[in-house]
Protein backbone atom coordinates (compact mmCIF):
# COMPACT_ATOMS: atom_id res chain seq x y z
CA UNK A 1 124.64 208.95 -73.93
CA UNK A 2 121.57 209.20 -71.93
CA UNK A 3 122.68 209.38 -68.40
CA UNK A 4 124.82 212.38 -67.81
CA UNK A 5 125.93 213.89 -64.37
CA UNK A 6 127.66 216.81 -64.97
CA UNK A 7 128.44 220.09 -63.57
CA UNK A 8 128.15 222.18 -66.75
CA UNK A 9 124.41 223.58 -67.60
CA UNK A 10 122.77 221.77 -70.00
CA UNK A 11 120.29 222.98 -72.96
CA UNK A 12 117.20 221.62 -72.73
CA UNK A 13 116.81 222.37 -76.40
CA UNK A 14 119.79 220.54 -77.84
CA UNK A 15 118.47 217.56 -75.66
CA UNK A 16 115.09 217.23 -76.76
CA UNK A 17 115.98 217.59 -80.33
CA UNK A 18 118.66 214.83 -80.18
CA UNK A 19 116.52 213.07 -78.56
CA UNK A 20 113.54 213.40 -81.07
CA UNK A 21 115.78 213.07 -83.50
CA UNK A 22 116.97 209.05 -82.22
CA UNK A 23 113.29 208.87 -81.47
CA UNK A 24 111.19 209.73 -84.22
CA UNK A 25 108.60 207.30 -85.25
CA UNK A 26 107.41 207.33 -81.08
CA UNK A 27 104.54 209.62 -80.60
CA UNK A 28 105.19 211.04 -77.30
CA UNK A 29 107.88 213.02 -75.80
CA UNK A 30 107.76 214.14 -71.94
CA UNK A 31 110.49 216.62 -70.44
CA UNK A 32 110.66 217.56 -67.10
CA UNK A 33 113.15 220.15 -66.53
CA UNK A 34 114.00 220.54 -62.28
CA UNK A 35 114.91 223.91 -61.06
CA UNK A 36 117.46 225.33 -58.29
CA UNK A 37 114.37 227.39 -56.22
CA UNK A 38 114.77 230.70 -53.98
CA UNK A 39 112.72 229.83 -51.47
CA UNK A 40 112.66 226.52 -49.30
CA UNK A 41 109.31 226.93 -47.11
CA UNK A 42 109.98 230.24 -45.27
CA UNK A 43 113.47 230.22 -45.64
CA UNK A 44 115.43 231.86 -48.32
CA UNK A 45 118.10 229.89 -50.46
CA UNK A 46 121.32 232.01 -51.93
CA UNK A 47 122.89 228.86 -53.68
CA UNK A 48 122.40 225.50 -53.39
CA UNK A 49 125.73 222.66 -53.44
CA UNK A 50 124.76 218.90 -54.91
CA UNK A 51 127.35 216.63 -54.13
CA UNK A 52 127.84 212.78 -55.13
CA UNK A 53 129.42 209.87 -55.72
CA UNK A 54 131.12 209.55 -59.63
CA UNK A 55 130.83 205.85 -61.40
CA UNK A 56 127.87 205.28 -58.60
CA UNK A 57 125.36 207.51 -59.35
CA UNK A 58 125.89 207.09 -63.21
CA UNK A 59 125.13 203.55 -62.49
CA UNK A 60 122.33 204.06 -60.06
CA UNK A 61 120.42 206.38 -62.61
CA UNK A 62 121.33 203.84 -65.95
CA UNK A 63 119.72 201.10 -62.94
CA UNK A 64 116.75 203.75 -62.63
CA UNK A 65 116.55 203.98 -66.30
CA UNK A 66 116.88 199.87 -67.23
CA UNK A 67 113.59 199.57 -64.70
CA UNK A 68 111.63 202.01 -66.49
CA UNK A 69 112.49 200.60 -69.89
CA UNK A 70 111.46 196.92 -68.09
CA UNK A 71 107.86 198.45 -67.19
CA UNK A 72 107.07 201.18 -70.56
CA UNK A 73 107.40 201.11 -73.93
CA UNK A 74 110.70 203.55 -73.39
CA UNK A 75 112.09 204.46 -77.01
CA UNK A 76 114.18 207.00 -75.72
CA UNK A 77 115.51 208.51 -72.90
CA UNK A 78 117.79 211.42 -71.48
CA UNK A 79 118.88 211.94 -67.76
CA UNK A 80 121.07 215.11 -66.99
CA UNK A 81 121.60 215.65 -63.90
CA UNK A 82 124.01 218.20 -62.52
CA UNK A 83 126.21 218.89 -59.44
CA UNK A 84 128.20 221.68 -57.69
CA UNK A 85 127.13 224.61 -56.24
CA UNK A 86 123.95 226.11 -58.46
CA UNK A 87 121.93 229.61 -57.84
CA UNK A 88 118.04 230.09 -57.67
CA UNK A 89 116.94 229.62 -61.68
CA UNK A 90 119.56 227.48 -62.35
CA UNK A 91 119.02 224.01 -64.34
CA UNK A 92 119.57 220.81 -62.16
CA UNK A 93 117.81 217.72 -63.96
CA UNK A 94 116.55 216.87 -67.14
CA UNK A 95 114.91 213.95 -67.74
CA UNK A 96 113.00 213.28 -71.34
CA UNK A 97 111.26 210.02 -72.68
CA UNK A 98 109.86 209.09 -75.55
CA UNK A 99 107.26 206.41 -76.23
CA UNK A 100 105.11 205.63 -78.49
CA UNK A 101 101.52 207.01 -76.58
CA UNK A 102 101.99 209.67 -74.11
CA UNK A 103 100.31 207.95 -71.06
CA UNK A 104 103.56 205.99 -71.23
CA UNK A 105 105.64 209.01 -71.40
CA UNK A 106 103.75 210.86 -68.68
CA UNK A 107 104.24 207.34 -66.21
CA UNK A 108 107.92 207.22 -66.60
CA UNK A 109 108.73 210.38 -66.70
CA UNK A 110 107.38 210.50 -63.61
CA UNK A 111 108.85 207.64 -62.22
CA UNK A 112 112.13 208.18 -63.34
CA UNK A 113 111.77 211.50 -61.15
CA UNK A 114 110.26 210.05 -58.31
CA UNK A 115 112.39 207.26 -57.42
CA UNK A 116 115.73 210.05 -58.95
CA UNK A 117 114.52 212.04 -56.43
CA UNK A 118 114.67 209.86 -53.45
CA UNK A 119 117.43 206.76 -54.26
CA UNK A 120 119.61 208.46 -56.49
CA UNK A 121 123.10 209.12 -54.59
CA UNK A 122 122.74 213.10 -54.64
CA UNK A 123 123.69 214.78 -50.93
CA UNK A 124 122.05 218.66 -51.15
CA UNK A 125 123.45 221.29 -48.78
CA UNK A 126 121.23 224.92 -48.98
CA UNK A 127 123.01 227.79 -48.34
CA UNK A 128 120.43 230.46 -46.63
CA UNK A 129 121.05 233.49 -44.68
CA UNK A 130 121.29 231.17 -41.50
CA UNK A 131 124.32 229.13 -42.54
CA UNK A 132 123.92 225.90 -44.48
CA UNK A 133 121.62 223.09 -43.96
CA UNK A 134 121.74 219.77 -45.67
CA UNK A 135 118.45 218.67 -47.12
CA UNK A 136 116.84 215.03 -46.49
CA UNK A 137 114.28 213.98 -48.91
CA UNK A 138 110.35 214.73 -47.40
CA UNK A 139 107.74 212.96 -46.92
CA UNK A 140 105.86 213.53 -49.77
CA UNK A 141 109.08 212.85 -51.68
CA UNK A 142 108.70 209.05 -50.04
CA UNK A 143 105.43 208.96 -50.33
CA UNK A 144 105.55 209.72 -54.77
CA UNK A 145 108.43 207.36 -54.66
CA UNK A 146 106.17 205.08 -52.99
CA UNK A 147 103.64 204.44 -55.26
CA UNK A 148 105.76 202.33 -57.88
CA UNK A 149 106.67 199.81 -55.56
CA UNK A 150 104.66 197.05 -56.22
């Protein structure tokens, strides 16, 4: 499968070997692996809570994932994502591609993450010594999401 929201961790390992595995006559295989942080600015974060929307935001990332395969020579592909409440360390996204020549790799990769980052139907709450705050994506979130729009 390569869109999976979950709330179970994921290996990163297992992934990227499956993956290579499926994928091995490409030449290229990107991973970005996305992080639950401690710190948001100034403030401190004690947990973090991902909520969504099941059937819709497997579809919206298989959407994300059609588009990238429409603009690179995608061989491969993995999207984990997960949801619940998650601590500082903890996994939250994978997402791996494999192409044949790793400028392709590096561009969907990071599209994939960009436009994840600010379409994808994900609502983030951080919990911080203040109470909880839900998160909106920034600016510079926008803006990297930005530049694949033709």
């Amino acid at each position: 499968m390569t869109v999976q929201v979950q709330r179970e961790d994921f290996d990163p390992g297992a992934e990227i070997k499956e993956l290579s595995r499926e994928t091995a006559s490409t030449g290229a295989l990107i991973c970005f692996i996305g992080l639950c942080r401690d710190m948001a600015g100034d403030r401190a974060i004690t947990a973090m809570t991902l909520e969504h929307y099941p059937g819709m935001t497997e579809r919206h990332l298989a959407d994300l994932e059609a588009e990238a395969r429409r603009r690179w020579p995608i061989a491969g592909c993995r999207i984990v994502h997960r949801f619940g409440r998650l601590l500082p360390g903890d996994r939250i996204v994978l997402v791996a591609v494999t192409t044949p020549h790793r400028h392709d790799s590096f561009q969907a990769c990071a599209f994939l993450m960009d436009r994840l980052k600010t379409e994808a139907p994900f609502w983030k709450a951080e919990e911080t010594p203040d109470g909880i705050h839900w998160v909106d994506a920034t600016v510079s979130d926008d803006q990297a999401a930005a530049r694949w729009t033709p």
